[in-house]
C-alpha atoms as a PDB file:
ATOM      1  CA  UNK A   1     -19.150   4.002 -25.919  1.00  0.00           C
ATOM      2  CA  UNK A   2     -20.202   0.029 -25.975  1.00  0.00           C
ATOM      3  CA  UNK A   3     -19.146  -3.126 -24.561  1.00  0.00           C
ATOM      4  CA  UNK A   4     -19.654  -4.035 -27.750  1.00  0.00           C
ATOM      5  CA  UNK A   5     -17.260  -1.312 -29.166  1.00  0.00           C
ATOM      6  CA  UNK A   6     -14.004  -3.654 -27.300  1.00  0.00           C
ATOM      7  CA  UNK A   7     -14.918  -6.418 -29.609  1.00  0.00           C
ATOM      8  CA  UNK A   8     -13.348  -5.893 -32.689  1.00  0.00           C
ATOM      9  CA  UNK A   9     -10.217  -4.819 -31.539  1.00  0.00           C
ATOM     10  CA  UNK A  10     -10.446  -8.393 -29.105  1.00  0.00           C
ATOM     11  CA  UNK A  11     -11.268 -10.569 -31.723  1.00  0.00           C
ATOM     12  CA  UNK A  12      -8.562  -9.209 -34.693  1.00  0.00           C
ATOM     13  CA  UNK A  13      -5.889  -9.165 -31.412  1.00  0.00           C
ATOM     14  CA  UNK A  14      -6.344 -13.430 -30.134  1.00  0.00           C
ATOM     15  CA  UNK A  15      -7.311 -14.179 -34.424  1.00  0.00           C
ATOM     16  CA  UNK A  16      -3.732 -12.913 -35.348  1.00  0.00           C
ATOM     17  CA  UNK A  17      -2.488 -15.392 -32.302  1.00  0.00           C
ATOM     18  CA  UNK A  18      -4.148 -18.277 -34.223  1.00  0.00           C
ATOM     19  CA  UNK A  19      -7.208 -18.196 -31.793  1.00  0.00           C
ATOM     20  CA  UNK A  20     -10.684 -18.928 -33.112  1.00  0.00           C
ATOM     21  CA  UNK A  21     -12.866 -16.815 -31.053  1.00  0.00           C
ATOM     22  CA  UNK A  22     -16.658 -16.441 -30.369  1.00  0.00           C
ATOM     23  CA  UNK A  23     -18.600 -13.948 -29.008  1.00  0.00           C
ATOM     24  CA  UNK A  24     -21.330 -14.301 -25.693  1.00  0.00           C
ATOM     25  CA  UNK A  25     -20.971 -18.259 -25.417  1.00  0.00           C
ATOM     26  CA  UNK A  26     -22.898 -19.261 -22.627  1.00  0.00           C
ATOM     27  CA  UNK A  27     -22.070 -16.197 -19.673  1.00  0.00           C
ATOM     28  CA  UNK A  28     -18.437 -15.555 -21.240  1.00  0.00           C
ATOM     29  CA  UNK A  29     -18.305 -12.367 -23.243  1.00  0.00           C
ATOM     30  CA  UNK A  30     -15.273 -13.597 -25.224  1.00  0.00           C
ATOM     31  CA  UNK A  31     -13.929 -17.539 -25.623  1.00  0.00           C
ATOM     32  CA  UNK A  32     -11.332 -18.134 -27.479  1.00  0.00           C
ATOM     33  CA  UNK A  33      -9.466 -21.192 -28.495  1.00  0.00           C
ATOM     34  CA  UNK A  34      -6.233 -22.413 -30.634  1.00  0.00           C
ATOM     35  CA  UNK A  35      -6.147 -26.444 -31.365  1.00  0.00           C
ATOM     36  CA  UNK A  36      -6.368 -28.519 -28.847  1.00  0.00           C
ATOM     37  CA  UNK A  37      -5.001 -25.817 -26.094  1.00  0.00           C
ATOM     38  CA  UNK A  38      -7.190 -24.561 -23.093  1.00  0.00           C
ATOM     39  CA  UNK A  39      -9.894 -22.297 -23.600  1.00  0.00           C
ATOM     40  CA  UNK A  40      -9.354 -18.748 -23.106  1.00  0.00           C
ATOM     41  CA  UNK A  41     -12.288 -16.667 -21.865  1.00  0.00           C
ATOM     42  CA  UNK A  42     -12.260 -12.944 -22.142  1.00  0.00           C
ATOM     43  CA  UNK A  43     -14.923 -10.669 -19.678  1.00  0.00           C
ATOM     44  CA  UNK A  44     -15.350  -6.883 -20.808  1.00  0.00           C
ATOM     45  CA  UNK A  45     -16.072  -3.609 -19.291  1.00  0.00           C
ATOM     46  CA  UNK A  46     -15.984  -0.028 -20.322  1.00  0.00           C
ATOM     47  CA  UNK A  47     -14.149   0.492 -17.125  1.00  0.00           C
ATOM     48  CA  UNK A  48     -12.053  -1.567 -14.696  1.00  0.00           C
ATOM     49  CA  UNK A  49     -14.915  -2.558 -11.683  1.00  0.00           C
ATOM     50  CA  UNK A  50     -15.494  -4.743  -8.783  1.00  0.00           C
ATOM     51  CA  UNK A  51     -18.464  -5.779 -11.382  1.00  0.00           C
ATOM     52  CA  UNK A  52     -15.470  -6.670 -13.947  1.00  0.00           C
ATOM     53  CA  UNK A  53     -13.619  -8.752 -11.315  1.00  0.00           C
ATOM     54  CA  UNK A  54     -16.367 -10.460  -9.879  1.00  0.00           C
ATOM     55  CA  UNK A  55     -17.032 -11.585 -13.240  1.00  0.00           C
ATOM     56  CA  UNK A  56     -13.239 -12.711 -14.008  1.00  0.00           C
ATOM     57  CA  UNK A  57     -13.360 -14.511 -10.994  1.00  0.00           C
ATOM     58  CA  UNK A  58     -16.814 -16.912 -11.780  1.00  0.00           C
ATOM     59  CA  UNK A  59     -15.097 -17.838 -14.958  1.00  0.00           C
ATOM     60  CA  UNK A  60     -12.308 -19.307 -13.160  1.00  0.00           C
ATOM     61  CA  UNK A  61     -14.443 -21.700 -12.252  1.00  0.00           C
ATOM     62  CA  UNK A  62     -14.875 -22.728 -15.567  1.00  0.00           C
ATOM     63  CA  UNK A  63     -11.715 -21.855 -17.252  1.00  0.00           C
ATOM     64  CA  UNK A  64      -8.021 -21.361 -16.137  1.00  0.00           C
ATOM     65  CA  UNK A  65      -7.309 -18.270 -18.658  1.00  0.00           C
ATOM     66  CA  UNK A  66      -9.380 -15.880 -17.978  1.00  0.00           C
ATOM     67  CA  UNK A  67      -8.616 -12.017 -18.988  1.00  0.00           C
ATOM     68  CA  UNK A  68     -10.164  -8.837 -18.134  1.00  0.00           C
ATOM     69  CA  UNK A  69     -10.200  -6.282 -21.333  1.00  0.00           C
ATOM     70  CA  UNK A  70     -10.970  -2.536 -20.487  1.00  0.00           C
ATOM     71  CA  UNK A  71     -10.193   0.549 -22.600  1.00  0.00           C
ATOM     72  CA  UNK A  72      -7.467   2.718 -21.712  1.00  0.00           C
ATOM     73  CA  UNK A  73      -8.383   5.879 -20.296  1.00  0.00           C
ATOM     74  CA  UNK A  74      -5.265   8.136 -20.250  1.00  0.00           C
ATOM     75  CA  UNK A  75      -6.645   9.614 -16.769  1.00  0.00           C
ATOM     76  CA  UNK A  76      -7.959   7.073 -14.939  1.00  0.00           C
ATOM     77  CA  UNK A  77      -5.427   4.397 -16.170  1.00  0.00           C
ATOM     78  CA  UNK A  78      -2.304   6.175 -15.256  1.00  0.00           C
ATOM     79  CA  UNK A  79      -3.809   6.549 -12.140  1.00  0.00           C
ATOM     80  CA  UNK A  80      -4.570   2.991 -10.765  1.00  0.00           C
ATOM     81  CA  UNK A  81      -2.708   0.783 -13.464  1.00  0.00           C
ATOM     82  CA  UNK A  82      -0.422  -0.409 -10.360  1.00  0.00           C
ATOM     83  CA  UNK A  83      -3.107  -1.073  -8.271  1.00  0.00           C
ATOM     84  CA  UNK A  84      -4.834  -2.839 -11.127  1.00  0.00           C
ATOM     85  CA  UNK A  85      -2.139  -4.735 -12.344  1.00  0.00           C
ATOM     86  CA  UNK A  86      -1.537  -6.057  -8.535  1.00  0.00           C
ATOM     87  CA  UNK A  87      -4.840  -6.993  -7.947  1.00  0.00           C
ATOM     88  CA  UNK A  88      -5.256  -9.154 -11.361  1.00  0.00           C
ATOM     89  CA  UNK A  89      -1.531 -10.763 -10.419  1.00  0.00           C
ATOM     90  CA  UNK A  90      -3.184 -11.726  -6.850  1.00  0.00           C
ATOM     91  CA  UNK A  91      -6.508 -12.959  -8.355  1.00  0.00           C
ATOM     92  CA  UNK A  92      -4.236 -14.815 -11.084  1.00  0.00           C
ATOM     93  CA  UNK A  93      -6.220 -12.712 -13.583  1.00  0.00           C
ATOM     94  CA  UNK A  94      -4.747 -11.531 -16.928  1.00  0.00           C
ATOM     95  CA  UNK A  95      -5.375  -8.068 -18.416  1.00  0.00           C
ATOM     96  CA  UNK A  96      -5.946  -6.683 -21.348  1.00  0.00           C
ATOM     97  CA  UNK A  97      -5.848  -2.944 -22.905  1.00  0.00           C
ATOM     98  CA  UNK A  98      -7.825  -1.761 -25.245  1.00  0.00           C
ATOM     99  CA  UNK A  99      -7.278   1.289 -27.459  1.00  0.00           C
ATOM    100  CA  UNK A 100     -10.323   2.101 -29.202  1.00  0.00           C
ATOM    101  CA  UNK A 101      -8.953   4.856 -31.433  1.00  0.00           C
ATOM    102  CA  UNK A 102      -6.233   2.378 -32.934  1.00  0.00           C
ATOM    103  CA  UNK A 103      -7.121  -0.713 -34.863  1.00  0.00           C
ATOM    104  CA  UNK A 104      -4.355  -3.439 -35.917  1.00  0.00           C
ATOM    105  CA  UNK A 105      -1.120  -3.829 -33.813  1.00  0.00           C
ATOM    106  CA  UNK A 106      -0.987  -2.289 -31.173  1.00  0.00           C
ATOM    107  CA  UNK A 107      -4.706  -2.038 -30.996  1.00  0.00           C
ATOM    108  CA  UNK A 108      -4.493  -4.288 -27.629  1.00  0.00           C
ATOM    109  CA  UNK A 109      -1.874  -5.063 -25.352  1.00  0.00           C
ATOM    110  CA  UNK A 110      -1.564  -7.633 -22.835  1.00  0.00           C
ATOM    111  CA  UNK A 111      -0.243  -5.902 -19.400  1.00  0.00           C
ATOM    112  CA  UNK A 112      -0.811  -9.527 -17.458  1.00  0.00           C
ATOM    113  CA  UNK A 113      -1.172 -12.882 -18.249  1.00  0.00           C
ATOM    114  CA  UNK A 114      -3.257 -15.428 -16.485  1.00  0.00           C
ATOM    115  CA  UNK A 115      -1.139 -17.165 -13.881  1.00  0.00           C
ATOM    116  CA  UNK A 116      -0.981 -18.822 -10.106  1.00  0.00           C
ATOM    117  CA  UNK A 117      -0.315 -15.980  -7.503  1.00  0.00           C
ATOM    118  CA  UNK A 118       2.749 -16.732  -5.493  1.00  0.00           C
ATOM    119  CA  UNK A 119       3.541 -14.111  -3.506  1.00  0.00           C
ATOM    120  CA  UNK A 120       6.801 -13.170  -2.040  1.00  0.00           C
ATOM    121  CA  UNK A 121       7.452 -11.896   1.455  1.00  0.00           C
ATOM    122  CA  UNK A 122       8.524  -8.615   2.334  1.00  0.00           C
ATOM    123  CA  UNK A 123       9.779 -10.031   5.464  1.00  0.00           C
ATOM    124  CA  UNK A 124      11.947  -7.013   6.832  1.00  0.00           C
ATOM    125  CA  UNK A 125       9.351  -4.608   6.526  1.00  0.00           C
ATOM    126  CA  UNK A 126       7.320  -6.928   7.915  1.00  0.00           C
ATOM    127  CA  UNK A 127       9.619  -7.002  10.779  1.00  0.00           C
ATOM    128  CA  UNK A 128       9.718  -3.508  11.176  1.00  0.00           C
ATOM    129  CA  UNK A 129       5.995  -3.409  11.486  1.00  0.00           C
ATOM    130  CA  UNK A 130       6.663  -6.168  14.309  1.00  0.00           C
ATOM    131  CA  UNK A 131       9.072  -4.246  15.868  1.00  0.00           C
ATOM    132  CA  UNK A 132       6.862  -0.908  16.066  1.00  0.00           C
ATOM    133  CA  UNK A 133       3.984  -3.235  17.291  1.00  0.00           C
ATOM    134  CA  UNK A 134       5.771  -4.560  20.583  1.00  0.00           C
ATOM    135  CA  UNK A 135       8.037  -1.289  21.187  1.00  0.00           C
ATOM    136  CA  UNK A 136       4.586   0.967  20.704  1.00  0.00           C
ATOM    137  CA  UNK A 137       3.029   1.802  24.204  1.00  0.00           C
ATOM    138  CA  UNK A 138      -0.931   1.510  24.246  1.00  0.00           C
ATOM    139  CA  UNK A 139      -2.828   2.042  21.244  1.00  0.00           C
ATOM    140  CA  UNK A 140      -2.127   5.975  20.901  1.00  0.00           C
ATOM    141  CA  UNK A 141      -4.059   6.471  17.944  1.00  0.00           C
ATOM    142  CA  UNK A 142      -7.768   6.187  16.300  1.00  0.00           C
ATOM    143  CA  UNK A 143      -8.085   4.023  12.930  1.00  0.00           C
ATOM    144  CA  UNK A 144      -9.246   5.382  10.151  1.00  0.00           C
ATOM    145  CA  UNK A 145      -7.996   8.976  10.785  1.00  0.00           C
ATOM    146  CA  UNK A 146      -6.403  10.817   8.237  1.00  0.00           C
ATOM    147  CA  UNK A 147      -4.266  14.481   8.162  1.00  0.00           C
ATOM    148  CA  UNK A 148      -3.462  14.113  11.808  1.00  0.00           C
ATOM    149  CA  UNK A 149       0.003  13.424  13.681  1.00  0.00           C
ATOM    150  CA  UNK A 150       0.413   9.623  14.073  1.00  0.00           C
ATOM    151  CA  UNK A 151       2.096   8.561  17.523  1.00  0.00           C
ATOM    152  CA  UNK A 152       4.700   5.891  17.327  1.00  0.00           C
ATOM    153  CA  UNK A 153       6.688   3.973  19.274  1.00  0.00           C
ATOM    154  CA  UNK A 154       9.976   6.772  18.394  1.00  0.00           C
ATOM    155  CA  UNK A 155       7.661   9.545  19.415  1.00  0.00           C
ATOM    156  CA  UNK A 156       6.836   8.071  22.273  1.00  0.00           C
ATOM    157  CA  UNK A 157      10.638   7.791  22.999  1.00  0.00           C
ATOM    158  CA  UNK A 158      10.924  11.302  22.286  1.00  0.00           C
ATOM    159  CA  UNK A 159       8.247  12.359  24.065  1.00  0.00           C
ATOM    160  CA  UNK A 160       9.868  10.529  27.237  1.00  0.00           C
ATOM    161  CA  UNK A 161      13.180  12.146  26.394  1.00  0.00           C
ATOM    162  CA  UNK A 162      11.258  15.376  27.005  1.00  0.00           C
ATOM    163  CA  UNK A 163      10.172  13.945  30.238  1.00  0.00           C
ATOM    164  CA  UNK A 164      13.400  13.309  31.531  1.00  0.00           C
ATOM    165  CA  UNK A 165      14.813  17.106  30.228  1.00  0.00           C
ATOM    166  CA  UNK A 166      11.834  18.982  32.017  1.00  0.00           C
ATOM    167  CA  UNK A 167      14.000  19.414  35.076  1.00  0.00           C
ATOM    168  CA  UNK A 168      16.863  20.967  33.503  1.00  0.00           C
ATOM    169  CA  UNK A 169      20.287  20.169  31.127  1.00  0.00           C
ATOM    170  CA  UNK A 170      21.390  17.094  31.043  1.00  0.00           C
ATOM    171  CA  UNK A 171      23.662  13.881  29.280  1.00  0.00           C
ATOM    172  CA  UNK A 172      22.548  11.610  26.441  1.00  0.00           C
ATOM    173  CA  UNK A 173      23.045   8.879  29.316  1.00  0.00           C
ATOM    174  CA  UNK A 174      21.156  10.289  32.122  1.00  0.00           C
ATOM    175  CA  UNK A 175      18.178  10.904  29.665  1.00  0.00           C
ATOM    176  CA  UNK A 176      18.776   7.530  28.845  1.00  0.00           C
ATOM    177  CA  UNK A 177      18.784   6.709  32.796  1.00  0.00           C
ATOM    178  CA  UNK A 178      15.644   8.343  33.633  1.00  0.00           C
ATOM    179  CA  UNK A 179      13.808   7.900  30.447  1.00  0.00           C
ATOM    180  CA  UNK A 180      14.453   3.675  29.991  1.00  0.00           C
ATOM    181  CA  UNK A 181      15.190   4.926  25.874  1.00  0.00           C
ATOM    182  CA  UNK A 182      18.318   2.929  25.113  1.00  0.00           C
ATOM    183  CA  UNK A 183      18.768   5.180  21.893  1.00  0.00           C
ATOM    184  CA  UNK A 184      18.085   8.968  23.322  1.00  0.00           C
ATOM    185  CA  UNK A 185      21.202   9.826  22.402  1.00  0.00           C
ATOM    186  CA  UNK A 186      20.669   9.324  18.954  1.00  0.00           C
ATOM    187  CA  UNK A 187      17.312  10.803  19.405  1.00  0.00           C
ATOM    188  CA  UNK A 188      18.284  13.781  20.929  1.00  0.00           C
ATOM    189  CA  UNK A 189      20.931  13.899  18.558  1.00  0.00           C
ATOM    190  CA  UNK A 190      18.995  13.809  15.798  1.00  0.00           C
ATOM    191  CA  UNK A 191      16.104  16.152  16.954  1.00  0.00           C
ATOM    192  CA  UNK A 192      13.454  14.965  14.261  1.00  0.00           C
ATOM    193  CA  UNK A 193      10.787  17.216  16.236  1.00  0.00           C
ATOM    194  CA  UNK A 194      13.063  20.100  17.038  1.00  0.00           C
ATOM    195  CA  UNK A 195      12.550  19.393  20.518  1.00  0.00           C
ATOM    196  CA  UNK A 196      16.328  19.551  21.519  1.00  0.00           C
ATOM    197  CA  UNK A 197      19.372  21.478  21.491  1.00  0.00           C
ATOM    198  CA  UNK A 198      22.799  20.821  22.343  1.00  0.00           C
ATOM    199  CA  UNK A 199      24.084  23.182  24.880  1.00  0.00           C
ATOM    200  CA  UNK A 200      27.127  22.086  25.588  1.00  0.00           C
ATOM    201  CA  UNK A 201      29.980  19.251  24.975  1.00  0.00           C
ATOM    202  CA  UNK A 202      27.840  16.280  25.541  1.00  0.00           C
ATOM    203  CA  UNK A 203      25.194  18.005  26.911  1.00  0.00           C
ATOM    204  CA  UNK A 204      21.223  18.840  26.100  1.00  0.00           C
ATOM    205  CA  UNK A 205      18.203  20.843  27.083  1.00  0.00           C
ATOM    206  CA  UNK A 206      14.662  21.730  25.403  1.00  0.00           C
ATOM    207  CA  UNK A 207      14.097  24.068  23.115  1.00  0.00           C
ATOM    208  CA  UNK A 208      11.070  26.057  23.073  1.00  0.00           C
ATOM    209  CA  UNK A 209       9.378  24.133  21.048  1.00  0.00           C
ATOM    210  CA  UNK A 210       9.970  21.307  23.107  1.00  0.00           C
ATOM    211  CA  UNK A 211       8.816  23.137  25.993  1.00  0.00           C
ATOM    212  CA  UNK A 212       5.821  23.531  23.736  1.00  0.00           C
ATOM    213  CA  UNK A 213       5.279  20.073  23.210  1.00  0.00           C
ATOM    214  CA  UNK A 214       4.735  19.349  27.053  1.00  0.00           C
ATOM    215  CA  UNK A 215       1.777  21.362  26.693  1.00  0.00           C
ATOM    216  CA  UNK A 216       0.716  20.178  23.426  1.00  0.00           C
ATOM    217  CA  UNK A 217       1.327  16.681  24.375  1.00  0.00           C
ATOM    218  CA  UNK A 218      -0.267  16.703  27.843  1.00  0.00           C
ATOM    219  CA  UNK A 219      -2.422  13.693  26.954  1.00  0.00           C
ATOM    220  CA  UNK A 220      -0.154  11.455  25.761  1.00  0.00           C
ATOM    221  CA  UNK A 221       2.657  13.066  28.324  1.00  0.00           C
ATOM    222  CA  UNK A 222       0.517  11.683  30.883  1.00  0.00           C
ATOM    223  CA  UNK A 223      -0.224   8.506  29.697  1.00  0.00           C
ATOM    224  CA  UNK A 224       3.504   7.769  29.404  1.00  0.00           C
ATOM    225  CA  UNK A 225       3.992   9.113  32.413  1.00  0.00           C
ATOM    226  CA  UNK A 226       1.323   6.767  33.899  1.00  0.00           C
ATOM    227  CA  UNK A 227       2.784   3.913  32.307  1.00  0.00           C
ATOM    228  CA  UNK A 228       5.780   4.235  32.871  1.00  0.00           C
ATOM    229  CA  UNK A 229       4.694   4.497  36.951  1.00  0.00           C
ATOM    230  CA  UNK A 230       3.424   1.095  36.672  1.00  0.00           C
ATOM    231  CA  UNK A 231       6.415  -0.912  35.643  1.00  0.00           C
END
């Protein structure tokens, strides 16, 4: 397969739009234009490339319309078309699809047009992020990690839950007492590590796995420990 093989299809898809289109004008693979409307430049690659957007991008210095065209691979299409897609829509880049084993309509097929990128604000997850930011003790773990056990700011509650239930049984509010964890209630009533069990009416020890964890956990036990000493 060609650059050159994209053509055809490109051409017979902006003609039928009432474009008149040329082919390698100056450093634009395709331009394209209809009357006296802006100029629409097309860049083509066999697959989508930082090569491909880098290209995109120097024609909108030239040119406000600018597509990408890349054939559709069934494989690798299905599995980044939303992260393509997003990162045209942020560049204001349109996109184009071409399927080389189909000529006429339905030959290409425009998944974004050229257009300003106005974002809008996830602001609540944002928020949360905030949230686990300030409530977060230290910086626990190492970025760029992968497969391992992230520590957050509710784990770290947990884990001082565990603290306060190393002595013995005890109430939601005296963990709550000796831990500083407003919600260990819910936390031990919820046991998302299977650290706790209810004993009684109202009242909670460890489990062996949580007894576990105080081993397993040493490191960050103590740290919390540690910090917690110095407030």
């Amino acid at each position: 397969m060609k650059e050159a093989d994209l053509y055809p299809q490109l051409k017979a898809y902006l003609e039928a739009q009432g474009y008149v289109v040329k082919a390698e004008v100056g450093a634009c693979d395709i331009l394209a234009r209809r009357g006296d409307e802006p100029a629409v430049v097309v860049e083509m690659k066999l697959s989508f490339s930082l090569a491909l957007v880098m290209q995109g991008v120097a024609r909108q210095a030239l040119f406000d319309d600018v597509y990408l065209a890349v054939p559709v691979t069934e494989k690798g299409w299905k599995l980044r078309y939303k992260d393509i897609v997003a990162l045209c829509r942020r560049l204001g880049l349109g996109l184009l699809a071409v399927r080389l084993a189909q000529t006429g309509p339905g030959a290409v097929e425009a998944h974004l047009d050229p257009a300003p990128y106005n974002p809008r604000k996830n602001t609540a997850r944002a928020g949360r992020l905030l949230r686990e930011f300030e409530r977060r003790v230290g910086d626990p773990n190492t970025g760029g990690t992968t497969g391992i056990k992230r520590v957050t700011a509710y784990r770290q509650d947990a884990l001082r839950c565990l603290i306060a239930l190393q002595t013995g049984q005890a109430a939601p509010r005296v963990v709550a007492q000796a831990s500083g964890v407003r919600r260990a209630g819910v936390i031990l009533r919820d046991d998302h590590y299977g650290w706790f069990e209810r004993v009684a009416v109202g009242i909670y020890a460890l489990t062996p796995q949580g007894r576990a964890a105080i081993v397993s956990e040493a490191a960050e036990v103590a740290r919390l420990e540690g910090q917690d000493a110095q407030l």
